[in-house]
N, C-alpha and C. Protein backbone atom coordinates (compact mmCIF):
# COMPACT_ATOMS: atom_id res chain seq x y z
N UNK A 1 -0.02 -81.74 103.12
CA UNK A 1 0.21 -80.42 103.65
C UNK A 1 1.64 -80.01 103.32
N UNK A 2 1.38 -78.64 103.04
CA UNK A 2 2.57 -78.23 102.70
C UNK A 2 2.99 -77.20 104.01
N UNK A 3 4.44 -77.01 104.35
CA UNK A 3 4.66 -76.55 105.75
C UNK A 3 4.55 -74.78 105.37
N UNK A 4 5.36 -74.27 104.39
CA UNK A 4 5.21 -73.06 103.62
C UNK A 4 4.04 -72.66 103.38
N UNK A 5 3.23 -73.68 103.24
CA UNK A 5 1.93 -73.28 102.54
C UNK A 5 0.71 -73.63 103.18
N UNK A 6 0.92 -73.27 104.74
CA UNK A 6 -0.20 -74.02 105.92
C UNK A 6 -1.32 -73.37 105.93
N UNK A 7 -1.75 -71.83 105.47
CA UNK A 7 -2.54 -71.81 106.13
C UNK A 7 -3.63 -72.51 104.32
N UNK A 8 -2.86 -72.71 103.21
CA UNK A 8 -3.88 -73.21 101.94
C UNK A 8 -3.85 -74.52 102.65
N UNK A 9 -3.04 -75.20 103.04
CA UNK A 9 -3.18 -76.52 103.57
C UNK A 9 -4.60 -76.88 104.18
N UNK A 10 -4.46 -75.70 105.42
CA UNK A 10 -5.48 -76.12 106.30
C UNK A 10 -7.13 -75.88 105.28
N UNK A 11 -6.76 -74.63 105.36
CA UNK A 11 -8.11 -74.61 104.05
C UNK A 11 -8.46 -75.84 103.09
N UNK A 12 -7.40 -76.34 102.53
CA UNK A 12 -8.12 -77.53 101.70
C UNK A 12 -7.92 -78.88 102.78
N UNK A 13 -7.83 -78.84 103.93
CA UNK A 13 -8.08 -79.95 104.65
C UNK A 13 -9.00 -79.95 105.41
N UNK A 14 -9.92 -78.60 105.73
CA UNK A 14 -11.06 -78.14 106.23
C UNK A 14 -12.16 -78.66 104.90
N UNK A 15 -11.59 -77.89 103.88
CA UNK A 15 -12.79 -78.69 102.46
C UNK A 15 -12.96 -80.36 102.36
N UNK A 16 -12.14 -80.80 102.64
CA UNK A 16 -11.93 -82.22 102.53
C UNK A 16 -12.60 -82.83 103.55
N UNK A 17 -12.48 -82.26 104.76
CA UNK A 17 -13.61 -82.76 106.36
C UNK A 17 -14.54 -82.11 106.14
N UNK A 18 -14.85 -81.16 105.24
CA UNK A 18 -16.40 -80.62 105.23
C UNK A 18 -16.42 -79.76 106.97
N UNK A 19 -15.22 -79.48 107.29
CA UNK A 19 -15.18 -78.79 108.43
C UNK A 19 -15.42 -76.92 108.20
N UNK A 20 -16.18 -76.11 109.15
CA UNK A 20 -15.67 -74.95 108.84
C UNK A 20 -14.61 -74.36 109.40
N UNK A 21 -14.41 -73.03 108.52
CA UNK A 21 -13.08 -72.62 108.78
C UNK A 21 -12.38 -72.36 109.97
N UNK A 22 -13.32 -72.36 110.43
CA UNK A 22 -12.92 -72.05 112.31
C UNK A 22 -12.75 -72.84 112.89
N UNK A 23 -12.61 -74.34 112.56
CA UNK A 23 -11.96 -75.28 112.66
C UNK A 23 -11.03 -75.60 112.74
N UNK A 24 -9.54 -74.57 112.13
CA UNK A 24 -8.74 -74.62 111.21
C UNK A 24 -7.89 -73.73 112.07
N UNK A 25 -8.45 -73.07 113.49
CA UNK A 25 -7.69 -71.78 113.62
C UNK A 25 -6.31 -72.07 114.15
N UNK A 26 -5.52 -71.46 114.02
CA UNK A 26 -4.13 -71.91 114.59
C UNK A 26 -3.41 -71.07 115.21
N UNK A 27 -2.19 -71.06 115.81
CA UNK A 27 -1.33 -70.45 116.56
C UNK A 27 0.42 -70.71 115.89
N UNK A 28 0.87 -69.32 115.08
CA UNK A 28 2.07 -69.49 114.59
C UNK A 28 2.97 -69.71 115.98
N UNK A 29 3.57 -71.00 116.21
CA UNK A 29 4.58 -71.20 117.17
C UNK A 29 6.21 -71.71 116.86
N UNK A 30 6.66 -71.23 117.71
CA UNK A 30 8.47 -71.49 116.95
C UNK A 30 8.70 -71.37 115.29
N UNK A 31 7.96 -70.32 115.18
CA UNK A 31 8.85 -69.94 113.73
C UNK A 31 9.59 -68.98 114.08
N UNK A 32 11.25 -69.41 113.21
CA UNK A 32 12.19 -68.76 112.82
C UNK A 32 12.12 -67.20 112.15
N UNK A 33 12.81 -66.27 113.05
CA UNK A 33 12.76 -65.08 112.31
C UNK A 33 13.40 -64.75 111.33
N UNK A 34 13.87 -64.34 110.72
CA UNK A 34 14.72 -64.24 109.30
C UNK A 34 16.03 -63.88 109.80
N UNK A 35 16.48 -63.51 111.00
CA UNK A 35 17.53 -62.94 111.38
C UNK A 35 18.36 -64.48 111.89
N UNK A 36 17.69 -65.42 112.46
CA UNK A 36 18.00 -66.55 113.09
C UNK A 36 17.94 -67.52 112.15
N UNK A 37 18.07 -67.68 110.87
CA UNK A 37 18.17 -68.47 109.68
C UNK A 37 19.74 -68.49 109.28
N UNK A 38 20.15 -69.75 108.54
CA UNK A 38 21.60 -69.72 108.32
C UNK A 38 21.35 -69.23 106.84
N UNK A 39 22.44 -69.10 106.54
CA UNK A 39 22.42 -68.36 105.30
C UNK A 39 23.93 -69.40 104.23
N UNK A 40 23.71 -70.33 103.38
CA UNK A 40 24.41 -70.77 103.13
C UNK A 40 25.04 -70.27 101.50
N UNK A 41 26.04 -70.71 101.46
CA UNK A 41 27.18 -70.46 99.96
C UNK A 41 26.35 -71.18 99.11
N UNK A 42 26.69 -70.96 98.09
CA UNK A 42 25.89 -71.37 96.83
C UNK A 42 26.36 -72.70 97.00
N UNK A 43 28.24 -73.13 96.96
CA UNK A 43 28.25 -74.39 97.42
C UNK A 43 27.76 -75.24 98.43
N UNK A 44 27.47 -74.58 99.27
CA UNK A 44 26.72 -75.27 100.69
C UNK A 44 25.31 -75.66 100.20
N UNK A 45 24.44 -75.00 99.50
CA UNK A 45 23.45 -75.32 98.96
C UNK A 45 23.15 -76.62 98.07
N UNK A 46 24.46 -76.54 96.96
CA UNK A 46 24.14 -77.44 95.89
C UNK A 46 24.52 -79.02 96.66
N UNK A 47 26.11 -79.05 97.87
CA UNK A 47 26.26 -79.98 98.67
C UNK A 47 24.83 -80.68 99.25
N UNK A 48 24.45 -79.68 99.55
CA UNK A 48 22.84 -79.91 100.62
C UNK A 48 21.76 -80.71 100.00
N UNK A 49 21.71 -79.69 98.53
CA UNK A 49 20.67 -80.43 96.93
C UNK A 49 21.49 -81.83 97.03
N UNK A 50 22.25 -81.99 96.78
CA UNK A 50 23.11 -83.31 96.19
C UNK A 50 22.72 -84.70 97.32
N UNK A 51 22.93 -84.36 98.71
CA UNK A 51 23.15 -84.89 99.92
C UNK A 51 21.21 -85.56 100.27
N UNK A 52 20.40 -84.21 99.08
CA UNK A 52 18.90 -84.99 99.56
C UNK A 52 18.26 -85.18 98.28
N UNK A 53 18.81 -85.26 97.92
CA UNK A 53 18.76 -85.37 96.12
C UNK A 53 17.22 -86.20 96.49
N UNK A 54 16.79 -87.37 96.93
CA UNK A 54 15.32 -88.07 96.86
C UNK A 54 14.82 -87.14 97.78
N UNK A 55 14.92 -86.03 98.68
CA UNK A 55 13.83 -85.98 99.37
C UNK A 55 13.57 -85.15 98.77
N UNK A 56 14.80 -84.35 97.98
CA UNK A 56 13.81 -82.81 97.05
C UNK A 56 13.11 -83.50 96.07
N UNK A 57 13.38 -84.35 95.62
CA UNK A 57 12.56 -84.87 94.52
C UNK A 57 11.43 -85.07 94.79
N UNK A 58 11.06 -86.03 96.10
CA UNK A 58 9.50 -86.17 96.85
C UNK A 58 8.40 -84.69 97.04
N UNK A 59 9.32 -83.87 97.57
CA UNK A 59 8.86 -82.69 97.99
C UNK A 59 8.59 -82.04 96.49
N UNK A 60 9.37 -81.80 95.26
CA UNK A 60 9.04 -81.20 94.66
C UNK A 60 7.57 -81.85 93.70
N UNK A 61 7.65 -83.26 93.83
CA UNK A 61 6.21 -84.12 93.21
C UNK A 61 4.82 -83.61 93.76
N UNK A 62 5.14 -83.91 95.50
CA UNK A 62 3.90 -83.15 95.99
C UNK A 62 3.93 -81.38 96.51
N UNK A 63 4.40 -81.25 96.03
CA UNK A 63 4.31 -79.52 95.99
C UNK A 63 3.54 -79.56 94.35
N UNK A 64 4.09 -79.85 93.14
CA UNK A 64 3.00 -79.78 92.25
C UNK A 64 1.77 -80.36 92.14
N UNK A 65 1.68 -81.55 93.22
CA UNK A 65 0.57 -82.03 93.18
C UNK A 65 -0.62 -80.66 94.41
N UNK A 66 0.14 -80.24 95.24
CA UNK A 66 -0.36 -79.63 96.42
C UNK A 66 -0.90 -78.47 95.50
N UNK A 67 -0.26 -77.78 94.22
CA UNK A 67 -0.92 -76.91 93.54
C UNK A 67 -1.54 -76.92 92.66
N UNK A 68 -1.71 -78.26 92.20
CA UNK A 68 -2.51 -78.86 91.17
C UNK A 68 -4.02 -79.00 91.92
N UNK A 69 -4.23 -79.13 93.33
CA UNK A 69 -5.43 -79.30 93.86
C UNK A 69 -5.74 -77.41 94.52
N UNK A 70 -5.08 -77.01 94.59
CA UNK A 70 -5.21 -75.43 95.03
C UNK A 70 -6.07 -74.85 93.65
N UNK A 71 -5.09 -75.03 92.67
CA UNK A 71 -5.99 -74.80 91.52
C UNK A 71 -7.50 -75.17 91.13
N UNK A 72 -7.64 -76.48 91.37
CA UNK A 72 -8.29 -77.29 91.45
C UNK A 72 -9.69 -76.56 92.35
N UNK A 73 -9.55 -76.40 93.52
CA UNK A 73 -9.92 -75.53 94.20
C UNK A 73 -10.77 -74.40 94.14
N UNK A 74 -9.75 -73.70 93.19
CA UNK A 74 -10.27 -72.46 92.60
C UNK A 74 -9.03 -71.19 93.46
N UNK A 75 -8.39 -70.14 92.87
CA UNK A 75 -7.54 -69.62 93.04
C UNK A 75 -7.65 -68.73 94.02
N UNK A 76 -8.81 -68.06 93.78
CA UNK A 76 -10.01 -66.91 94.13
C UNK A 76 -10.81 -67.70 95.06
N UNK A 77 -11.05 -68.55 95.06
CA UNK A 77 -11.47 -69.23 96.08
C UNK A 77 -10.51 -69.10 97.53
N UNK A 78 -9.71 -69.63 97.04
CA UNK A 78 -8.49 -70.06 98.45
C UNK A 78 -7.75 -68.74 98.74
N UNK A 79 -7.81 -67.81 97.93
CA UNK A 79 -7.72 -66.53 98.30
C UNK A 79 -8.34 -65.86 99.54
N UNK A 80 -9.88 -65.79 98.96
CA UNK A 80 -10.81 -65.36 100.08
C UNK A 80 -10.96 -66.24 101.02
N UNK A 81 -10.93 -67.37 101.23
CA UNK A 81 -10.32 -68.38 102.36
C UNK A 81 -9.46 -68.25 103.36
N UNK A 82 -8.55 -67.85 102.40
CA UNK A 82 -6.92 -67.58 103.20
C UNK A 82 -7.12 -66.40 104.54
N UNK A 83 -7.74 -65.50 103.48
CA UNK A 83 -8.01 -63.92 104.16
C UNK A 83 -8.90 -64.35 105.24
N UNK A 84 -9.82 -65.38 105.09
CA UNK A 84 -11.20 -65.17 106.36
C UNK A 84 -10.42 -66.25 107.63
N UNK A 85 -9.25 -67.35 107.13
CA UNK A 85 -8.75 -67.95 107.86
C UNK A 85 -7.60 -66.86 108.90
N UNK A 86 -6.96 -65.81 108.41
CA UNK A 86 -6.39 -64.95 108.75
C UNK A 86 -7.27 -64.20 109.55
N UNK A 87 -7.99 -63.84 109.63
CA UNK A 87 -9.28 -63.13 110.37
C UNK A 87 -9.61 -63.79 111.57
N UNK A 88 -10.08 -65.19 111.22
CA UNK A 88 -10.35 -66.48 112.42
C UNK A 88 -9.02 -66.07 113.43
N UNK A 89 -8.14 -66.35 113.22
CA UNK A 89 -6.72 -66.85 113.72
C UNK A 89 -6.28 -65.24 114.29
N UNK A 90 -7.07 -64.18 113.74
CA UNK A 90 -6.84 -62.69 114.49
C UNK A 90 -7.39 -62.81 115.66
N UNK A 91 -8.79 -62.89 115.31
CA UNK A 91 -9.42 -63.20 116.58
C UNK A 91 -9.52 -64.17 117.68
N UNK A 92 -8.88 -65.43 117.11
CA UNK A 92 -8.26 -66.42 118.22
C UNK A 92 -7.34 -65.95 119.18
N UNK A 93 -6.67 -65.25 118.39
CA UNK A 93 -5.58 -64.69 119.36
C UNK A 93 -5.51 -63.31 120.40
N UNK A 94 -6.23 -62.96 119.81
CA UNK A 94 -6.80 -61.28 120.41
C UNK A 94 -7.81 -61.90 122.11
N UNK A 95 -8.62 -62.93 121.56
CA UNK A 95 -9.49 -63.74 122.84
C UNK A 95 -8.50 -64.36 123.42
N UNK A 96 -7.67 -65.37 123.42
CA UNK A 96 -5.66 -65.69 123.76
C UNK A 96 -5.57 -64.83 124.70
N UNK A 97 -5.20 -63.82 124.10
CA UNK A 97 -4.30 -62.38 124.83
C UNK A 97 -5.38 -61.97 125.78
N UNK A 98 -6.20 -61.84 125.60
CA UNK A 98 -7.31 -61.09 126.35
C UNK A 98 -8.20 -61.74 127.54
N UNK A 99 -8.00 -63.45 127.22
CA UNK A 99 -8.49 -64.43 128.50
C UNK A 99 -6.68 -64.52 129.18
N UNK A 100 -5.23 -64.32 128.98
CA UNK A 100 -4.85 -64.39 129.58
C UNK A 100 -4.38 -63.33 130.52
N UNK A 101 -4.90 -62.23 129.55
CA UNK A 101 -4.54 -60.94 131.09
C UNK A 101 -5.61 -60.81 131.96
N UNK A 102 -7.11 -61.37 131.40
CA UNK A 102 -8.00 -61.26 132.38
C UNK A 102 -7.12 -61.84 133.64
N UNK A 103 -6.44 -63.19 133.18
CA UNK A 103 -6.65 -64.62 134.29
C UNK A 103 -5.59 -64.15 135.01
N UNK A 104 -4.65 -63.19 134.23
CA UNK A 104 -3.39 -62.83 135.63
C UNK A 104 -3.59 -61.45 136.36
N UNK A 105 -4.92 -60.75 135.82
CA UNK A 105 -4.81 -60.27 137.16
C UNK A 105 -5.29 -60.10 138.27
């Protein structure tokens, strides 16, 4: 799994359990807004590259491997996937919102 790339993740980890997609539904929690992100110097960056030099390397092996099986997949496939997993995860949350104002009032 890729963290950037969760909701193709879940999709090809739903294909892999032979699970359906609604299996898969999720809840975006504690993500960072773009405003609350640091923003570093080009030197702060390359320090950072230098300092994980093996873990970017790991990450960048299975990130091509993670799109080597997306492909794999089918492109158009995980497309219309993506979209019906986005749909699932609308309506998870809309029933969410909607069993918790029933319950408070």
């Amino acid at each position: 799994m890729i963290a950037e790339r969760m909701e193709e993740s879940l999709v090809l980890l739903a294909h892999r359990l032979c699970l359906p997609l609604y299996r898969m539904a999720s809840f975006r929690q504690n993500v960072r807004r773009d405003e609350e992100k640091l923003s570093l110097t080009r030197a702060e960056r390359e320090e950072l590259l230098r300092l994980q030099r093996v873990d970017w390397e790991v990450y960048r092996h299975f990130a091509k491997k993670f799109q080597e099986e997306v492909e794999s997949f089918g492109l158009e496939k995980m497309r219309e996937s993506v979209q019906e997993l986005r749909r699932i995860n609308s309506h998870v949350i809309a029933a969410h919102l909607h069993t918790n104002q029933s319950s408070s009032a």
